[in-house]
C-alpha atoms as a PDB file:
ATOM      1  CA  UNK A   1     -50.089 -15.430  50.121  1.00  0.00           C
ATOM      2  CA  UNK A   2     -51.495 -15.551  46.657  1.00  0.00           C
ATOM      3  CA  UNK A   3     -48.747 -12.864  45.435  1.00  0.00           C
ATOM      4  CA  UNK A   4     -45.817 -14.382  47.197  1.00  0.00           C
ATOM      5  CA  UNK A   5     -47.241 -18.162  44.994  1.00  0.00           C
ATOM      6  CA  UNK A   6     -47.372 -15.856  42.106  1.00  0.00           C
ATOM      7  CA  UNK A   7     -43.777 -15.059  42.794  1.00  0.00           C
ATOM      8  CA  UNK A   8     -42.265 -18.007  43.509  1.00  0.00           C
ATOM      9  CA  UNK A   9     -43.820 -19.610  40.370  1.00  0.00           C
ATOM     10  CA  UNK A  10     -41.992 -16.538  38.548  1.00  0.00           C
ATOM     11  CA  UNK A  11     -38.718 -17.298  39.769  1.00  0.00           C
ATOM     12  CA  UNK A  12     -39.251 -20.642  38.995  1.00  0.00           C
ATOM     13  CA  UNK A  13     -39.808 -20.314  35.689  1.00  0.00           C
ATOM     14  CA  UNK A  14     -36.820 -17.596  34.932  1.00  0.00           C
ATOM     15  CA  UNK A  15     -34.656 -19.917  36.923  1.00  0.00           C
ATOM     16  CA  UNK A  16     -35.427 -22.302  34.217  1.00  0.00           C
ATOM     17  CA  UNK A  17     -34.801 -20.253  31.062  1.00  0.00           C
ATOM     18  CA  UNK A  18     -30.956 -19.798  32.462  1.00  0.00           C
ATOM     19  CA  UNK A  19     -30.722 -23.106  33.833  1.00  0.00           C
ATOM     20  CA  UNK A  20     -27.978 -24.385  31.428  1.00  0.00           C
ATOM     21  CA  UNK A  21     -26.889 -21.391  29.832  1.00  0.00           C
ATOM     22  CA  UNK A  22     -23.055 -20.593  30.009  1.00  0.00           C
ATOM     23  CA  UNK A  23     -22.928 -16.646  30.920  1.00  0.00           C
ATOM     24  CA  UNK A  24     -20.754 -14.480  28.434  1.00  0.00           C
ATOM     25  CA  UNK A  25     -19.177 -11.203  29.085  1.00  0.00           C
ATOM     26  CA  UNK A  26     -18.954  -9.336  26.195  1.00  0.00           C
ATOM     27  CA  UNK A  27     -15.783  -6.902  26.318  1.00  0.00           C
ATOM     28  CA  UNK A  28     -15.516  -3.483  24.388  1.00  0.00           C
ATOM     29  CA  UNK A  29     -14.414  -4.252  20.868  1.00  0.00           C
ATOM     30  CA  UNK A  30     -10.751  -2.812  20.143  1.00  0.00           C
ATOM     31  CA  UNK A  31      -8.954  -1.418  17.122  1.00  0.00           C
ATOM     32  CA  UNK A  32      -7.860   1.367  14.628  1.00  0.00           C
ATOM     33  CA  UNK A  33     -11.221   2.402  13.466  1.00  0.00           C
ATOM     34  CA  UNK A  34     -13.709   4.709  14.464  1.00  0.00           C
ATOM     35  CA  UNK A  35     -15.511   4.018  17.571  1.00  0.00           C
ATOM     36  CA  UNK A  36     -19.030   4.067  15.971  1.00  0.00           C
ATOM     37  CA  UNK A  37     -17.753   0.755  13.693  1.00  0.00           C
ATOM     38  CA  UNK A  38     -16.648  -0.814  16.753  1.00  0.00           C
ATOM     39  CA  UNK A  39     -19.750  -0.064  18.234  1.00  0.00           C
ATOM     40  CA  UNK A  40     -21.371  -2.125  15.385  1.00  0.00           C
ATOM     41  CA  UNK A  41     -19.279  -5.425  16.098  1.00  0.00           C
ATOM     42  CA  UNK A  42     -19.831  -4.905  20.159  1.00  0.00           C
ATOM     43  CA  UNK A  43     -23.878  -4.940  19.445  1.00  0.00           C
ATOM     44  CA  UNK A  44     -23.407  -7.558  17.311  1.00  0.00           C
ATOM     45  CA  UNK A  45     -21.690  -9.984  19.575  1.00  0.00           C
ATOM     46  CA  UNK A  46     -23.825  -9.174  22.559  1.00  0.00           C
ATOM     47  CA  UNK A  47     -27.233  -9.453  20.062  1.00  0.00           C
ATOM     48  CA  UNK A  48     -25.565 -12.957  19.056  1.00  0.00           C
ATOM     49  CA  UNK A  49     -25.226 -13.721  22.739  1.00  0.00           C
ATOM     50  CA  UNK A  50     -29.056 -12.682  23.716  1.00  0.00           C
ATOM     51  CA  UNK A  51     -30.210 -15.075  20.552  1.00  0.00           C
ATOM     52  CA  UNK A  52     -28.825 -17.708  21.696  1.00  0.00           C
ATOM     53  CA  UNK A  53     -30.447 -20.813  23.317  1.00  0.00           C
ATOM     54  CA  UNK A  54     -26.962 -21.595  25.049  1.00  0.00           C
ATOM     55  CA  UNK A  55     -25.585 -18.535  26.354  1.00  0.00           C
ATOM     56  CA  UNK A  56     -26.843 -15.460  28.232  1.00  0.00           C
ATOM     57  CA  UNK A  57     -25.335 -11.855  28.151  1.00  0.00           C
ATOM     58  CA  UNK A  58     -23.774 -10.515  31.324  1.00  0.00           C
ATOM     59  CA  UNK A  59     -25.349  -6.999  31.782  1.00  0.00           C
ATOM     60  CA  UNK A  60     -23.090  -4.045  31.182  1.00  0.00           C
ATOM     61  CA  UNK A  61     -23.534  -2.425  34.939  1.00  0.00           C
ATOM     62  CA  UNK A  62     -21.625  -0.732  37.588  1.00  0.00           C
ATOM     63  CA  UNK A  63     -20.066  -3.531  38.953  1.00  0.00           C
ATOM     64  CA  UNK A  64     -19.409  -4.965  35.077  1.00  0.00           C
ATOM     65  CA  UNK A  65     -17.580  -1.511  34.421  1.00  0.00           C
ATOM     66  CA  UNK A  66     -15.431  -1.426  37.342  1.00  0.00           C
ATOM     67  CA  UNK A  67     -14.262  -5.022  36.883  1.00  0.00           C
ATOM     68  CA  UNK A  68     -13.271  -4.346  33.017  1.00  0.00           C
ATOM     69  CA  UNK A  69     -11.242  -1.099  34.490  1.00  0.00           C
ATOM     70  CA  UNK A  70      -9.025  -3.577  36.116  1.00  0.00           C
ATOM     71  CA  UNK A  71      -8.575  -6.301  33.733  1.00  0.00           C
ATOM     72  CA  UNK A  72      -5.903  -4.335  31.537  1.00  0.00           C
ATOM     73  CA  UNK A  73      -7.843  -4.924  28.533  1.00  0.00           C
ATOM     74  CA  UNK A  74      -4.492  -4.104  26.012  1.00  0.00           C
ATOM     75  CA  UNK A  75      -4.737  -2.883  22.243  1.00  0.00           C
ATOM     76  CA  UNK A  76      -3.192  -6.369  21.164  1.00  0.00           C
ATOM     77  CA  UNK A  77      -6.029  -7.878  22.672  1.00  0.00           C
ATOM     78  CA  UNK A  78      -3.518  -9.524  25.237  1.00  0.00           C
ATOM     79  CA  UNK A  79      -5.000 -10.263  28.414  1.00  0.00           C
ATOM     80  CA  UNK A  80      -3.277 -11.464  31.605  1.00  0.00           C
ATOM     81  CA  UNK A  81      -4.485 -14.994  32.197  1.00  0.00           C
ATOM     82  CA  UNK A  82      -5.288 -14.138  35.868  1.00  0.00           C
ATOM     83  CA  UNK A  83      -6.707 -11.491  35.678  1.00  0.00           C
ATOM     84  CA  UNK A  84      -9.120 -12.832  32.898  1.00  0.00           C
ATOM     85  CA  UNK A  85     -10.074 -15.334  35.512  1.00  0.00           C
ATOM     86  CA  UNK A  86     -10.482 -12.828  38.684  1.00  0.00           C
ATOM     87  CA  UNK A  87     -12.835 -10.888  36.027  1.00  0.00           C
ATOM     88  CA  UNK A  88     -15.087 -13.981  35.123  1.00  0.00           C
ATOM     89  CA  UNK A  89     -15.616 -14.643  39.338  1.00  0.00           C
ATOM     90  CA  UNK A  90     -16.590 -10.336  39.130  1.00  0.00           C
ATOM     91  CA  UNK A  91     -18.701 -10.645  36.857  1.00  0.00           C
ATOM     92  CA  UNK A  92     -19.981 -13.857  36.886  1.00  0.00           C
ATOM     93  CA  UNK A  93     -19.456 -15.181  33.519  1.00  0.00           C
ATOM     94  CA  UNK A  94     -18.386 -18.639  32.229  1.00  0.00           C
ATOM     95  CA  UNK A  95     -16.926 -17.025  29.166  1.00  0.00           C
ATOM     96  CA  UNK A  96     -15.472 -13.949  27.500  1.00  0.00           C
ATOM     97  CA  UNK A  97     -16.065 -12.550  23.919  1.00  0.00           C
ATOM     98  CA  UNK A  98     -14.103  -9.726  22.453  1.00  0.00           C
ATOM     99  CA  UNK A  99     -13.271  -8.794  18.810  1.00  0.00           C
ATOM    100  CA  UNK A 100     -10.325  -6.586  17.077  1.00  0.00           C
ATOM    101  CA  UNK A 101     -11.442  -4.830  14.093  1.00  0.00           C
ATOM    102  CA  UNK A 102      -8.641  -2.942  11.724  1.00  0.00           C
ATOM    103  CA  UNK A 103      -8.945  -1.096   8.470  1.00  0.00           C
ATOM    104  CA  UNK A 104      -6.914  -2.546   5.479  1.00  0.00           C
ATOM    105  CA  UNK A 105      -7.036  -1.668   2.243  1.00  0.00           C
ATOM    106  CA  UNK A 106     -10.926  -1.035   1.233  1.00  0.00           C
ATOM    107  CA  UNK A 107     -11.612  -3.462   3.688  1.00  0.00           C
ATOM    108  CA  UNK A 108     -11.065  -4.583   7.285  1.00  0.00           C
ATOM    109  CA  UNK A 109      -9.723  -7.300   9.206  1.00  0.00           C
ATOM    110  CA  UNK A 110     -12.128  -8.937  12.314  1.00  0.00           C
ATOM    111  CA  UNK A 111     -10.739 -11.034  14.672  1.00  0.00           C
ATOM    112  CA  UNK A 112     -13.058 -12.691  17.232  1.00  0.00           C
ATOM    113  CA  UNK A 113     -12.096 -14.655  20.357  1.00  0.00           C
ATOM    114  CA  UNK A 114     -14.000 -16.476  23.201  1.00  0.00           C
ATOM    115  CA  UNK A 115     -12.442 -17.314  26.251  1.00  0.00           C
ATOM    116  CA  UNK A 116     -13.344 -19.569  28.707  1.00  0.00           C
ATOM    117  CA  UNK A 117     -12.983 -17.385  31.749  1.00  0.00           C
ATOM    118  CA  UNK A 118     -12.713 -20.692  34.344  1.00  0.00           C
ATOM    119  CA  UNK A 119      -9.442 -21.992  32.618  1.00  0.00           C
ATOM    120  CA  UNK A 120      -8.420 -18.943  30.179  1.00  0.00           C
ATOM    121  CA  UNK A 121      -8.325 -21.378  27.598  1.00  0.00           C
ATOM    122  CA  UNK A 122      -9.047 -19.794  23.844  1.00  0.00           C
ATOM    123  CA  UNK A 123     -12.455 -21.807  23.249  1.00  0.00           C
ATOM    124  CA  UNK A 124     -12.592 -19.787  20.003  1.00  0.00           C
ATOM    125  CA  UNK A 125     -10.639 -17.735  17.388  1.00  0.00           C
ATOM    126  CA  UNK A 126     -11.268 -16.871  14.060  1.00  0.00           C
ATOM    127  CA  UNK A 127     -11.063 -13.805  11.871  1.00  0.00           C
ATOM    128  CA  UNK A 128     -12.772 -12.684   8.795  1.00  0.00           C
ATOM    129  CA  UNK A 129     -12.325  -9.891   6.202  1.00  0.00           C
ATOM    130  CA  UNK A 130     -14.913  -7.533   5.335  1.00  0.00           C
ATOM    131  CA  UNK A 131     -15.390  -5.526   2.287  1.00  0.00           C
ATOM    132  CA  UNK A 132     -15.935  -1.862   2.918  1.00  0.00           C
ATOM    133  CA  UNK A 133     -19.188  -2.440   2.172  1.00  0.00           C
ATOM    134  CA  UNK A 134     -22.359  -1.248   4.556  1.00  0.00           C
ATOM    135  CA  UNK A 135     -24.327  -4.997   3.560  1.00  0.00           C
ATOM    136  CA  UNK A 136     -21.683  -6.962   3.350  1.00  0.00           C
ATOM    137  CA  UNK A 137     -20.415  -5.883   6.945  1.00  0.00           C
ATOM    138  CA  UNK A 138     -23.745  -6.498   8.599  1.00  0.00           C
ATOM    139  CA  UNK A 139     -23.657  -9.902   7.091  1.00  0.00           C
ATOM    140  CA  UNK A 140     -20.846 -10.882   8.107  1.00  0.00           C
ATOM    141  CA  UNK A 141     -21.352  -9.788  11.194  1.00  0.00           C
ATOM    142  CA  UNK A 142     -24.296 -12.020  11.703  1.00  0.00           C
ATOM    143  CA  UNK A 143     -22.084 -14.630  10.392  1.00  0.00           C
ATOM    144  CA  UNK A 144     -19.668 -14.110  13.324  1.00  0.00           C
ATOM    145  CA  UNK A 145     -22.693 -14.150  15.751  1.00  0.00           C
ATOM    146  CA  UNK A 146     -23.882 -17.168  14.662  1.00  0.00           C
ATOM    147  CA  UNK A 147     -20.934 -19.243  14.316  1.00  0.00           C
ATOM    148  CA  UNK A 148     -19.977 -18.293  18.305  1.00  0.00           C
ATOM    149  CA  UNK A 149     -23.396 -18.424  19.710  1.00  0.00           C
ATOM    150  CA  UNK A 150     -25.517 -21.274  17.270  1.00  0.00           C
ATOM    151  CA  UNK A 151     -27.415 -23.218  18.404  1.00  0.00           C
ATOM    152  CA  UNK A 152     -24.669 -26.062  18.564  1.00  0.00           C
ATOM    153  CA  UNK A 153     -24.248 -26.961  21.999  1.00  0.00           C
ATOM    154  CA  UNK A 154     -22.174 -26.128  24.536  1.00  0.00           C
ATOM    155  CA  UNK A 155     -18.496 -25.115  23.621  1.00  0.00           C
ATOM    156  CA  UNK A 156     -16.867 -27.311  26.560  1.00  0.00           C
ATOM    157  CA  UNK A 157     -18.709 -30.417  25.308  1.00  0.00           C
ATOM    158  CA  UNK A 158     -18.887 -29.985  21.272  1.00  0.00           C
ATOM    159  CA  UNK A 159     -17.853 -33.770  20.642  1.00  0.00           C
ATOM    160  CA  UNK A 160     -19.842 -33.537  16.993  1.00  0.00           C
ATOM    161  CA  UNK A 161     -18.315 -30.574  15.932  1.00  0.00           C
ATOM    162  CA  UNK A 162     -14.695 -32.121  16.465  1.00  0.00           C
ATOM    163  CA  UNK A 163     -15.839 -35.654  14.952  1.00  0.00           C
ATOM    164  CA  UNK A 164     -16.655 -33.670  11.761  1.00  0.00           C
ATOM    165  CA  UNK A 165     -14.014 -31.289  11.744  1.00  0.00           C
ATOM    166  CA  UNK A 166     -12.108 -31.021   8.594  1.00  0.00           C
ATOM    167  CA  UNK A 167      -8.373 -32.252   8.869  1.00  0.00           C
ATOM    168  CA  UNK A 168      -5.958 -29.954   7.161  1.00  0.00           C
ATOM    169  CA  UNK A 169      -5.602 -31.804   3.886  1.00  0.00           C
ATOM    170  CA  UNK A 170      -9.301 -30.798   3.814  1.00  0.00           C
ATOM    171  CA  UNK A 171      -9.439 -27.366   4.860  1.00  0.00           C
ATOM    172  CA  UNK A 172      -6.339 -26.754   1.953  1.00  0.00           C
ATOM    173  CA  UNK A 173      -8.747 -27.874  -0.638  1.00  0.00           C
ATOM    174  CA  UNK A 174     -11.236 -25.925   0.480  1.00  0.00           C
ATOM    175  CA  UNK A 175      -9.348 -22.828   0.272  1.00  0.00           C
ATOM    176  CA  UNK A 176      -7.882 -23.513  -2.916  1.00  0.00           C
ATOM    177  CA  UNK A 177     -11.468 -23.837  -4.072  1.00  0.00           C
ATOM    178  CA  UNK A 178     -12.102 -20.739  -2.680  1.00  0.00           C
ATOM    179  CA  UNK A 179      -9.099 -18.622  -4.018  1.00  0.00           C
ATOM    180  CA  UNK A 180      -9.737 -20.096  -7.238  1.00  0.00           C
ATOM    181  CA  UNK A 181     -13.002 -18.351  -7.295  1.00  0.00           C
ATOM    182  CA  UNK A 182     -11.879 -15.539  -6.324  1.00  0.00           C
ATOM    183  CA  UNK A 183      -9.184 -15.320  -8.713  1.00  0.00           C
ATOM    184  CA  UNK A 184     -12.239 -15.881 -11.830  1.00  0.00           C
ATOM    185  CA  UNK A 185     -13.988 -12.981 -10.788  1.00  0.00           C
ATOM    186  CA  UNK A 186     -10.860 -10.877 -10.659  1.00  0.00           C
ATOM    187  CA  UNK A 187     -10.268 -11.837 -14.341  1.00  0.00           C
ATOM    188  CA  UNK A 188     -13.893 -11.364 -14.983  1.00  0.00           C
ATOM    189  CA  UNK A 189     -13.682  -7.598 -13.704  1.00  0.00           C
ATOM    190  CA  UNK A 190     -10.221  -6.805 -13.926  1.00  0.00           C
ATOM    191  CA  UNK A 191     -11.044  -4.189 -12.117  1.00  0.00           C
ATOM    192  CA  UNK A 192      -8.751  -2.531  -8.555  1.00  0.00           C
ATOM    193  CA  UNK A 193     -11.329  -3.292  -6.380  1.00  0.00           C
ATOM    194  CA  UNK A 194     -11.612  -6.732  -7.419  1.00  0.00           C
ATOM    195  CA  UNK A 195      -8.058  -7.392  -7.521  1.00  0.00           C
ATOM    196  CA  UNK A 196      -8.072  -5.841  -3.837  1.00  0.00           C
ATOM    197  CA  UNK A 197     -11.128  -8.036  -3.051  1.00  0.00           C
ATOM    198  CA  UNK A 198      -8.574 -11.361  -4.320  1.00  0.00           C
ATOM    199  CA  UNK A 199      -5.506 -10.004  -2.632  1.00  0.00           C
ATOM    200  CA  UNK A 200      -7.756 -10.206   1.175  1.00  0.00           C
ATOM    201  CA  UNK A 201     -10.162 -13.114   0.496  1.00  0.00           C
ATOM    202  CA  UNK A 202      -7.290 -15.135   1.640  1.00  0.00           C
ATOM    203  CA  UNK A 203      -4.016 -14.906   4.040  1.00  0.00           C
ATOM    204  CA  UNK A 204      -1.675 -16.627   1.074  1.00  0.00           C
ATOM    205  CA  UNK A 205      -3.671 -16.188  -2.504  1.00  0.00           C
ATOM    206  CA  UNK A 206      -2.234 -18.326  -4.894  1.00  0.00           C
ATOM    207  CA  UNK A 207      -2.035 -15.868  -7.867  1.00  0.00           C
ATOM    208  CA  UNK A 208      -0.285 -13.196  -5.283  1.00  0.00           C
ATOM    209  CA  UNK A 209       2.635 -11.643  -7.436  1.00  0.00           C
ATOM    210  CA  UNK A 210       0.551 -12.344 -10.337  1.00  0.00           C
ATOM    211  CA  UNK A 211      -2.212 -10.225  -8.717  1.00  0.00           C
ATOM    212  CA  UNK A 212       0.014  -7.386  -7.317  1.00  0.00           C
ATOM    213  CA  UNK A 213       1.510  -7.088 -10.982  1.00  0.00           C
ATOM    214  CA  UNK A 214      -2.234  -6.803 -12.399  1.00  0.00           C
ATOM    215  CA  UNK A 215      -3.538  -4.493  -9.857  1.00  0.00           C
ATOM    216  CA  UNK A 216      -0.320  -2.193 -10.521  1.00  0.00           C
ATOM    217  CA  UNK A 217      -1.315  -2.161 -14.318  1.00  0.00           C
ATOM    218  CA  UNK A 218      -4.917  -1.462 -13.514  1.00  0.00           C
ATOM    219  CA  UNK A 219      -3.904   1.465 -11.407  1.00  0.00           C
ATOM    220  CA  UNK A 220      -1.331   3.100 -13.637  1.00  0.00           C
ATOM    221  CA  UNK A 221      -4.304   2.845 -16.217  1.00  0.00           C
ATOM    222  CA  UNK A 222      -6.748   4.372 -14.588  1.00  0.00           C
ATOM    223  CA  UNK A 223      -4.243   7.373 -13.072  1.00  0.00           C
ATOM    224  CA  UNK A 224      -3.118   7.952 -16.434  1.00  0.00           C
ATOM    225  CA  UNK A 225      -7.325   8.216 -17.826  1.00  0.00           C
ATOM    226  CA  UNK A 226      -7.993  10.663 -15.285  1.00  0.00           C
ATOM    227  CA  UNK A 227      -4.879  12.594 -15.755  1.00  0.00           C
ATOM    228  CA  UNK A 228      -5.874  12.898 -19.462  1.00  0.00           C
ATOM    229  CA  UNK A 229      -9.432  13.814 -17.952  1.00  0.00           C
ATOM    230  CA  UNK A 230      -7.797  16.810 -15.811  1.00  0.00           C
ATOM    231  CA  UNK A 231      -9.289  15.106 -13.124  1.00  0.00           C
ATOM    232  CA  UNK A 232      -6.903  15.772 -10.499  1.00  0.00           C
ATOM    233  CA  UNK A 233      -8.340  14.852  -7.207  1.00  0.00           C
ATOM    234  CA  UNK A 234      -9.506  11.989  -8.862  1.00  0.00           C
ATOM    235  CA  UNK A 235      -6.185  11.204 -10.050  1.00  0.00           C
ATOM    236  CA  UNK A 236      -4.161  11.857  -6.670  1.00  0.00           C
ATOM    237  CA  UNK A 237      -7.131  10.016  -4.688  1.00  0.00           C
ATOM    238  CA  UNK A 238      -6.202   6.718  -6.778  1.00  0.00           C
ATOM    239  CA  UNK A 239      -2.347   7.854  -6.795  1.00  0.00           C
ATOM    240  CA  UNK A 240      -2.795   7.675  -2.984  1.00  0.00           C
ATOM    241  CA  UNK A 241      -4.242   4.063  -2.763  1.00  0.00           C
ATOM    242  CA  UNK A 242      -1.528   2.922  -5.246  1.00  0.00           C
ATOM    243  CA  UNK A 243       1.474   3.949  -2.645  1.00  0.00           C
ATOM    244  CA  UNK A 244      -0.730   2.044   0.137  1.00  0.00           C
ATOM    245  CA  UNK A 245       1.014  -1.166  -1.854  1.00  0.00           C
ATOM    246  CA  UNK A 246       3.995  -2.518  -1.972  1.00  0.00           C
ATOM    247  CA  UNK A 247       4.665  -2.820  -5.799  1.00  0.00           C
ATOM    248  CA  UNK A 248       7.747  -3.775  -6.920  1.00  0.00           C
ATOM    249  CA  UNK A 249       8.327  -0.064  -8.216  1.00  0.00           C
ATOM    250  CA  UNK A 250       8.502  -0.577 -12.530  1.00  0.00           C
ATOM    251  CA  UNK A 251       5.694   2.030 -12.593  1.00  0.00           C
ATOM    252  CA  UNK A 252       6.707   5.166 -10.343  1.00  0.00           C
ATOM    253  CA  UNK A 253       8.656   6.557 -12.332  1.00  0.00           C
ATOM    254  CA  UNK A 254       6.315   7.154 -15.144  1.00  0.00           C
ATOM    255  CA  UNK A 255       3.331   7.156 -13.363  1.00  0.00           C
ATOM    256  CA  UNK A 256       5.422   9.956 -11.395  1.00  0.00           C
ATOM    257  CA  UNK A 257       5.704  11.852 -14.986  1.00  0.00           C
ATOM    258  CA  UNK A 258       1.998  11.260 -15.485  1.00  0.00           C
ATOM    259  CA  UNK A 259       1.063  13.069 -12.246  1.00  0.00           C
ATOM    260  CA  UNK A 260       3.397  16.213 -13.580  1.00  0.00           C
ATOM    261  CA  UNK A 261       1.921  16.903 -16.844  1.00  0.00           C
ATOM    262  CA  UNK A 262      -1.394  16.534 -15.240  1.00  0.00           C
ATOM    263  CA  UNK A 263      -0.574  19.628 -13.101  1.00  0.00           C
ATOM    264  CA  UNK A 264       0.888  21.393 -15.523  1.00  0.00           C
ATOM    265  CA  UNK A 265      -0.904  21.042 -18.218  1.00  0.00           C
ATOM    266  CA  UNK A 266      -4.157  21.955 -16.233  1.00  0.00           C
ATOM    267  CA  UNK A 267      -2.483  24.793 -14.942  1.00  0.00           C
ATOM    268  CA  UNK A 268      -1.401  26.219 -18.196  1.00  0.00           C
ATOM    269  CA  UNK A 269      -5.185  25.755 -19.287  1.00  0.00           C
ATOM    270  CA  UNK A 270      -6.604  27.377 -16.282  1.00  0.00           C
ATOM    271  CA  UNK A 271      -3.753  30.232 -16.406  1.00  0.00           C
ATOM    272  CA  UNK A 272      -5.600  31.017 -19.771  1.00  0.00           C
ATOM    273  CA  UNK A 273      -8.879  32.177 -18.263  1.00  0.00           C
ATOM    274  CA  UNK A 274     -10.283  35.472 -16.950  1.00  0.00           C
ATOM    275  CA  UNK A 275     -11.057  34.255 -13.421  1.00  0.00           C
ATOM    276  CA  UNK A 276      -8.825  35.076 -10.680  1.00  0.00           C
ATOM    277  CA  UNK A 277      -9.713  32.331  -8.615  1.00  0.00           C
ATOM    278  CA  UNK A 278      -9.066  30.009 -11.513  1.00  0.00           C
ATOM    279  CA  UNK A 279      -5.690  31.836 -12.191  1.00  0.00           C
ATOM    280  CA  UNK A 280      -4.640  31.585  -8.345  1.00  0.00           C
ATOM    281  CA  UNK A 281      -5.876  27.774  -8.243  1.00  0.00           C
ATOM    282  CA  UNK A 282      -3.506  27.065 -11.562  1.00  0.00           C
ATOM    283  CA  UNK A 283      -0.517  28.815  -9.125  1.00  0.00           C
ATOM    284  CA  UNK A 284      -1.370  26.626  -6.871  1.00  0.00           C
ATOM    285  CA  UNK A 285      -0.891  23.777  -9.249  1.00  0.00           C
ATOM    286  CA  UNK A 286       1.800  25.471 -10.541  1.00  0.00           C
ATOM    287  CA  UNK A 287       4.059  25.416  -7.272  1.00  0.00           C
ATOM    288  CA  UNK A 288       2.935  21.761  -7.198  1.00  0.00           C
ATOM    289  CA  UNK A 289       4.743  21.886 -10.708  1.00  0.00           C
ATOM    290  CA  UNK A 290       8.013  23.330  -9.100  1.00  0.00           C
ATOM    291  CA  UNK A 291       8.053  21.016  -6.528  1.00  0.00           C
ATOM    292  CA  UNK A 292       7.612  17.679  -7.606  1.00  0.00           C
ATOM    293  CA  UNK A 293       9.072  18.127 -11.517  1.00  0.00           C
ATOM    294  CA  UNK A 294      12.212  20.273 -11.389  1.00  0.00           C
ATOM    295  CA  UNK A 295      12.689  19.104 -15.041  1.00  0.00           C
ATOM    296  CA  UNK A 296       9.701  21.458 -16.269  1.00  0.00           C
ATOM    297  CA  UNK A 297      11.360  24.604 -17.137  1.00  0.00           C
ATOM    298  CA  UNK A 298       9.646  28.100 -17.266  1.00  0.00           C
ATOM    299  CA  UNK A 299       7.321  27.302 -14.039  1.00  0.00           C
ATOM    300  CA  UNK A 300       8.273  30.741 -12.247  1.00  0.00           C
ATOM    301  CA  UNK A 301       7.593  33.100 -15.141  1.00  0.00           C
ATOM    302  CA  UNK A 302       4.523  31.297 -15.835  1.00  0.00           C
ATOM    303  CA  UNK A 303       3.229  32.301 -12.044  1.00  0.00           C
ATOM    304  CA  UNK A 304       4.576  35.648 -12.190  1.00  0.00           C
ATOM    305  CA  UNK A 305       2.687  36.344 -15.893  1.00  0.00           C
ATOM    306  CA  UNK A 306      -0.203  34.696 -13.670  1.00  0.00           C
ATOM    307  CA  UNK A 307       0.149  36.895 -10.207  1.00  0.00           C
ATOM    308  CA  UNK A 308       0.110  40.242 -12.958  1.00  0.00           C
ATOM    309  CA  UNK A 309      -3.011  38.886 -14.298  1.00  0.00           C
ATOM    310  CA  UNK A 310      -4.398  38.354 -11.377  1.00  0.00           C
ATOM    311  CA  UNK A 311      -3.706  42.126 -10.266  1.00  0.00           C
ATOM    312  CA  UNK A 312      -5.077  43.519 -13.124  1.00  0.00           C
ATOM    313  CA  UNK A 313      -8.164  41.985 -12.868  1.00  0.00           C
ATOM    314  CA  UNK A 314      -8.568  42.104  -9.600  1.00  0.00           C
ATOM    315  CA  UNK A 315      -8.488  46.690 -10.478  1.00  0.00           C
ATOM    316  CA  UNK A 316     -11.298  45.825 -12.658  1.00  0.00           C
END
């Protein structure tokens, strides 16, 4: 008697710390990254759900896994309205939560939904860009947690939120403000990541073209430095970031030239050596030479001069 009292009063109690609590499903986060970054924004949503003093997580079981298998969860993100539904009664769950993460250009791209599983309505969507940075991606992760699960009431009665909602007058200053900002540090810096960091901090920068034709200059200057340098992966690495972008094309051509007197030039120095390895690498360069910059003459006797070089010291 005293341990069925015992368990009632336990039940009780847990039946209390629910009571009120819209149930969210957490679904596996999608996209063109690697799954052990997705993994990061899954934990992160359901840790934002389980810290929350409105919502509780719907546990990942059998009968959660076999209900997901048949809801046709697409790479879009698109999900049948019907079968959204028939998954909430499954499961259980008031609402679903499910995020699409993609890479961009030293950065990526999160965008976050939750679903009210009873109606299918969107109850929230939002994305946010994150720099590929390790800190700044767990913060704004937490930022993404907090702003679906806060402690701000339930989503299907949030009458304060909408009285102080910005209207869109508002929300255009505000991001004005913002690009503005973003734009001064870019100056500040003049540096490619910053220019990357203003070209994503908003979905229409105000300084766009202006930006592009910046960020073109600052890459054609720092391809041309470490050509000069001999530093060749250093200089294709950044040479291979620059064609990620759609310039307007005023630099390829000579930053096309720079690229082939970079290879030849540190060919013809490492041709000069003793080292056979260093002789074969600058044929290697060489043939790079013959391929991309028909214009340089004398490339093939220069790799046959090489190849007997090679030979003889290779009988040493």
């Amino acid at each position: 008697m005293k341990k069925l009292f015992f368990l009632s009063i336990t039940i009780f109690f847990s039946s209390i710390a629910v009571f009120g609590q819209a149930r969210v499903a957490v679904l596996s986060t999608i996209g063109d990254v690697e799954e052990d970054i997705r993994g990061l924004v899954q934990d992160a949503l359901e840790r934002g759900v389980n810290n929350s003093a409105n919502y509780s997580l719907v546990g990942r079981g059998a009968a959660f896994e076999a209900a997901l298998s048949e809801l046709a969860f697409q790479a879009s993100g698109a999900v049948d309205d019907d079968q959204l539904k028939e998954f909430g009664r499954a499961v259980g769950a008031d609402y679903a939560c499910y995020a699409n993460i993609r890479a961009i250009v030293n950065s990526f791209r999160i965008t976050y939904r939750l679903i009210d599983v009873t109606t299918a309505e969107i109850s929230e969507v939002n994305s946010k860009t994150v720099p590929n940075d390790i800190n700044a991606f767990f913060i704004v992760l937490d930022e993404i947690s907090n702003e679906l699960f806060g402690n701000e009431g339930n989503r299907n009665a949030n009458i304060e939120r909408q009285t102080v909602a910005m209207n869109d007058q508002e929300v255009e200053t505000v991001q004005k403000l913002n690009d503005e900002k973003a734009w001064e540090l870019a100056l500040q810096t003049k540096t490619i990541d910053a220019y990357h960091a203003y070209l994503v901090s908003s979905s229409s920068p105000i300084y766009l073209e202006q930006a592009k034709v910046w960020l073109e200059d600052a890459y054609f200057t720092e391809i041309r430095d470490a050509a000069i340098s001999g530093e060749i992966n250093k200089m294709n690495d950044l040479y291979r970031r620059f064609m990620l972008i759609e310039f307007d094309g005023r630099l390829d051509a000579t930053i096309h030239n720079i690229r082939c007197d970079a290879y030849y030039t540190q060919a013809m120095r490492m041709s000069q050596g003793n080292n056979a390895s260093e002789i074969a690498r600058a044929n290697d360069y060489l043939h790079v030479v013959k391929r991309m910059c028909p214009a340089i003459r004398n490339v093939d006797s220069q790799i046959s001069r090489n190849n007997s070089q090679i030979q003889r010291l290779m009988r040493r």
